[in-house]
C-alpha atoms as a PDB file:
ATOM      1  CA  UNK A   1    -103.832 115.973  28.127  1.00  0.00           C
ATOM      2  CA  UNK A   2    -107.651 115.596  27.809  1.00  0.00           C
ATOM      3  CA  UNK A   3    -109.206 112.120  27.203  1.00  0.00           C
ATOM      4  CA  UNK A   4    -113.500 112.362  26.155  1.00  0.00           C
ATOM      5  CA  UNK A   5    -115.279 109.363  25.930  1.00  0.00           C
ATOM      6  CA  UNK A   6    -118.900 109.453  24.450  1.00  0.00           C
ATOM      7  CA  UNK A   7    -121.821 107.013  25.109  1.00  0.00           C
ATOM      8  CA  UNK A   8    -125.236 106.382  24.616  1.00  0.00           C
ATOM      9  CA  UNK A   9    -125.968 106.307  21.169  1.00  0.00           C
ATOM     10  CA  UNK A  10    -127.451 103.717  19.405  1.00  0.00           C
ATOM     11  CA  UNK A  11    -131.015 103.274  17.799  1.00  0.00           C
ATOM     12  CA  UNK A  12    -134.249 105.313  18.086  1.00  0.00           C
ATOM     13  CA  UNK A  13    -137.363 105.297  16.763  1.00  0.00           C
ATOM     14  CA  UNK A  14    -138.970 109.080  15.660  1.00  0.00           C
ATOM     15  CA  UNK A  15    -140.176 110.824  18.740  1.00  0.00           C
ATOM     16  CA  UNK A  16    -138.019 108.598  21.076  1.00  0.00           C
ATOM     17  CA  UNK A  17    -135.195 109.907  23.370  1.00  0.00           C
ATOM     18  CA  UNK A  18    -132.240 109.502  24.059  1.00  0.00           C
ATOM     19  CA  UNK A  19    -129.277 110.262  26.383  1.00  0.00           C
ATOM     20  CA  UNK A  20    -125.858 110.624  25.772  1.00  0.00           C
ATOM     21  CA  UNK A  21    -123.039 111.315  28.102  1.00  0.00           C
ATOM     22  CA  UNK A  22    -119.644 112.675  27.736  1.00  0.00           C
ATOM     23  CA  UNK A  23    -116.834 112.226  30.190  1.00  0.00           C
ATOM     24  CA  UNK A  24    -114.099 113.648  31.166  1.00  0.00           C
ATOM     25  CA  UNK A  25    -110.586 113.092  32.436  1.00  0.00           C
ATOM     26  CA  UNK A  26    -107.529 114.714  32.621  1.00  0.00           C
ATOM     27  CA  UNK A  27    -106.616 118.733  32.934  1.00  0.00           C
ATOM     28  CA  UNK A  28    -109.449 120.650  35.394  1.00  0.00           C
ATOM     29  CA  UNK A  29    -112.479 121.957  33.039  1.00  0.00           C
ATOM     30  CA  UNK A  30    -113.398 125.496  35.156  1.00  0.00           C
ATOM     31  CA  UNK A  31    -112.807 127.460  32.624  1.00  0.00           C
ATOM     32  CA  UNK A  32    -113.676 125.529  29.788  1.00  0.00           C
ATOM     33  CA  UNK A  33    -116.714 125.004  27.420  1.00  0.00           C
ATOM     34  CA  UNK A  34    -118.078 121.806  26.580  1.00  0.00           C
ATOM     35  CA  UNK A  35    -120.105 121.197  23.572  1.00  0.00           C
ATOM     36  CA  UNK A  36    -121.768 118.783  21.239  1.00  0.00           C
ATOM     37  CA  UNK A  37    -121.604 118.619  17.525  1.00  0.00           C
ATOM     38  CA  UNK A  38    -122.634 115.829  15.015  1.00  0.00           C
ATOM     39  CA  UNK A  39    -121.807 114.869  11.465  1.00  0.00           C
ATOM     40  CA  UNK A  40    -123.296 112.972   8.893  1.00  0.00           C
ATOM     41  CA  UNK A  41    -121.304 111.338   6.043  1.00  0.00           C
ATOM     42  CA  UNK A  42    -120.474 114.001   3.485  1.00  0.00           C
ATOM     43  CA  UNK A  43    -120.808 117.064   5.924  1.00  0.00           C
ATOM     44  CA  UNK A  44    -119.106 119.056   7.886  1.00  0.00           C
ATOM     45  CA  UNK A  45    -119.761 118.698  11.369  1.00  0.00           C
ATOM     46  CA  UNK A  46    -122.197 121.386  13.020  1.00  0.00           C
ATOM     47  CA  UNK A  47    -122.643 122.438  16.384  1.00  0.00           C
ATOM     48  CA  UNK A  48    -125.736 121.028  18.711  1.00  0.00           C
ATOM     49  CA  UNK A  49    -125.346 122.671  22.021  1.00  0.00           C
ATOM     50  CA  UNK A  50    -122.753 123.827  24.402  1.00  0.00           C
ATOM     51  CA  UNK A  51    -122.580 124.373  28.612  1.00  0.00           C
ATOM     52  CA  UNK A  52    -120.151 126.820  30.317  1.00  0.00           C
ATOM     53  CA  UNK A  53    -118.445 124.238  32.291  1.00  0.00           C
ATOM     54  CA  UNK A  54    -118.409 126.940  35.396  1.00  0.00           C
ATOM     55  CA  UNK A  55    -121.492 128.889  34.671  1.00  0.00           C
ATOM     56  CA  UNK A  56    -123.672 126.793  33.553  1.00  0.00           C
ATOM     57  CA  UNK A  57    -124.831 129.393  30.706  1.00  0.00           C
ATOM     58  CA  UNK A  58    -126.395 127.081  27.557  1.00  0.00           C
ATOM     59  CA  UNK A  59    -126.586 127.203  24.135  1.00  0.00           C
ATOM     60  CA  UNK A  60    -128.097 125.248  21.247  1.00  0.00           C
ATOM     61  CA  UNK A  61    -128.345 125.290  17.234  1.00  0.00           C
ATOM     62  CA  UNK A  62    -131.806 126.073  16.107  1.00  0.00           C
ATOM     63  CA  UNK A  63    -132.690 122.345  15.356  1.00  0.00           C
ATOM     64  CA  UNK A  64    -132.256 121.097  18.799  1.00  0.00           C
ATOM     65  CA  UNK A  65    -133.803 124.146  20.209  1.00  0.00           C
ATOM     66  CA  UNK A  66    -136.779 122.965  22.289  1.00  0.00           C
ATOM     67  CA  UNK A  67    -135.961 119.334  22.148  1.00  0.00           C
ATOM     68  CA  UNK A  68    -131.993 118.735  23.300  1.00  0.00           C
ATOM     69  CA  UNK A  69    -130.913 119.759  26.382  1.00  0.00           C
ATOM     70  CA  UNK A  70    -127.423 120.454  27.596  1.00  0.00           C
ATOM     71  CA  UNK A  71    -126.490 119.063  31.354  1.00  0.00           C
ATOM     72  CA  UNK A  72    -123.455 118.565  33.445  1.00  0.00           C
ATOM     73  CA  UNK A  73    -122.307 117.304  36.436  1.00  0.00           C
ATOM     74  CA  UNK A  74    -119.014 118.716  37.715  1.00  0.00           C
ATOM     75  CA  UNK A  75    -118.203 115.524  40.920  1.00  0.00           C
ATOM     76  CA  UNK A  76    -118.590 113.452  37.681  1.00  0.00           C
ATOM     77  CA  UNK A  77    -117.069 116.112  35.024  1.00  0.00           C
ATOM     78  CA  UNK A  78    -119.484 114.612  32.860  1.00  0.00           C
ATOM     79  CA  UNK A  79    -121.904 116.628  30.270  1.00  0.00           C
ATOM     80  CA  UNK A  80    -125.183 115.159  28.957  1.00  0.00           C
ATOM     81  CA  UNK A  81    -127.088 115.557  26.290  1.00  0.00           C
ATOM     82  CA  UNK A  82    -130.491 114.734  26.360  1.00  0.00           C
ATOM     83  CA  UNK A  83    -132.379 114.450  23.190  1.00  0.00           C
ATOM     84  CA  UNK A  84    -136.256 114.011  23.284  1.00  0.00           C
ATOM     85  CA  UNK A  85    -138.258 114.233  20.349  1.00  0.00           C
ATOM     86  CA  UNK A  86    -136.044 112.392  17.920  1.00  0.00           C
ATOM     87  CA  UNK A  87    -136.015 112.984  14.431  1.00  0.00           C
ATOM     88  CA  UNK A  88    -134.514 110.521  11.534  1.00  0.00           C
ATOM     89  CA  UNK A  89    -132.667 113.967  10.821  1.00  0.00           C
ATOM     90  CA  UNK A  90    -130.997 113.773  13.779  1.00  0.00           C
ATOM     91  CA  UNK A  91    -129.468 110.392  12.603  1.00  0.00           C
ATOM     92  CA  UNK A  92    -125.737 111.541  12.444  1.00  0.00           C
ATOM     93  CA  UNK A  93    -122.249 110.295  14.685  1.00  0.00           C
ATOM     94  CA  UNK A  94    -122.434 112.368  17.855  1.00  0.00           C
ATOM     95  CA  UNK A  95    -119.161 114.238  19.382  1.00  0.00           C
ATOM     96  CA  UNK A  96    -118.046 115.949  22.112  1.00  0.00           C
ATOM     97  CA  UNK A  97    -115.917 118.534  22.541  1.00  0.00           C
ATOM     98  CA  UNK A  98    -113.719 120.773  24.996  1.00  0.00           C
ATOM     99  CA  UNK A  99    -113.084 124.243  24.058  1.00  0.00           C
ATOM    100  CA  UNK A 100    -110.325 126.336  25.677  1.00  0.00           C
ATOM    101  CA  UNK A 101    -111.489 129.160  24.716  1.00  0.00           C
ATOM    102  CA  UNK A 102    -114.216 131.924  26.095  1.00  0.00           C
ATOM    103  CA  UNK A 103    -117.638 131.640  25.734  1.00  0.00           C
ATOM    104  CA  UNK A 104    -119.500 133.052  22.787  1.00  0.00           C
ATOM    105  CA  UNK A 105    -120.322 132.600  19.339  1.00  0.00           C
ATOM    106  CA  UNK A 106    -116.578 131.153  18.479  1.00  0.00           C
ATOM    107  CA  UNK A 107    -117.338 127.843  20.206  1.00  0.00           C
ATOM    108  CA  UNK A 108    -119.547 127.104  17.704  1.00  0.00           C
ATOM    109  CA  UNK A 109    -117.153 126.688  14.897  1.00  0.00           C
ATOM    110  CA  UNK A 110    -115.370 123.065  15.439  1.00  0.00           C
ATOM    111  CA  UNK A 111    -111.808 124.288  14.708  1.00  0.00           C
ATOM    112  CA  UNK A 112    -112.494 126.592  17.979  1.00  0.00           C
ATOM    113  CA  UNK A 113    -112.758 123.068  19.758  1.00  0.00           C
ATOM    114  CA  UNK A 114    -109.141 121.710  21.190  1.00  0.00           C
ATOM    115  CA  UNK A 115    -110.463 118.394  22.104  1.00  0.00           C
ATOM    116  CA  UNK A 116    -112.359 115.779  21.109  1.00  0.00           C
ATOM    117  CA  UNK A 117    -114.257 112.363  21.437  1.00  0.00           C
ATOM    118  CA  UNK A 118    -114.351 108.987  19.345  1.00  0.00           C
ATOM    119  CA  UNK A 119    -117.757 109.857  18.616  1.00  0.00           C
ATOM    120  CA  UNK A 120    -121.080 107.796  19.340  1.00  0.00           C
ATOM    121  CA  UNK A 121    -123.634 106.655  16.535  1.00  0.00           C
ATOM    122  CA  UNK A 122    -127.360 108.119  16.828  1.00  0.00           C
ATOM    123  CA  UNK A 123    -129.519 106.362  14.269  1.00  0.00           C
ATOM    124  CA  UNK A 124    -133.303 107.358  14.354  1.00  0.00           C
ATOM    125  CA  UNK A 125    -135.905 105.423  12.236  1.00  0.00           C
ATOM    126  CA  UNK A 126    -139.089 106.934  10.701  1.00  0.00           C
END
């Protein structure tokens, strides 16, 4: 089994940053892809960014192009997801995921995830 646990959120102002982290415990990740989506009340979740666990190769939806970026470190098989830039649009509950699957466009979609987090809170103020 796969246990994620998500921290970091919390409260921002517009144009502040903030870092969240995602670790990880249980099966080994090589071959895995590790992502970030978000979801606001009423939405479906969308995808933020993603890492190739092994590769490193990124990825990121066109809003946090530019101003997220998408980190890990394997002796702490954590990912990190810096956000700079911070818009009140961005306000939304934070997750990470664990995808089983091969890296490309399907990893993307959240039902292409296998594994999830509780989720962290990222409220930004204008």
């Amino acid at each position: 089994q796969v246990q994620l646990v998500e921290s970091g959120g919390g409260l921002a102002q517009a144009g502040d940053s903030l870092r969240l982290s995602c670790a990880a415990s249980g099966r080994a990740f090589s071959l895995y892809v590790r992502g970030w989506f978000r979801q606001t009340p009423g939405k479906e979740r969308e995808f933020v960014a993603a890492i190739n666990w092994s590769g490193g190769s990124t990825a990121y939806s066109d809003s946090a192009e530019g101003r997220f970026t998408i980190s890990r470190d394997h002796a702490k098989n954590t990912v990190y997801l810096q956000m700079n830039s911070l818009k009140p649009e961005d306000t939304a509950v934070y997750y990470c995921a664990v995808s089983q699957r091969s890296w490309g466009p399907q990893m993307e979609r959240p039902d292409e995830n296998d594994y999830w987090g509780q989720g962290t809170q990222v409220t930004v103020s204008s």
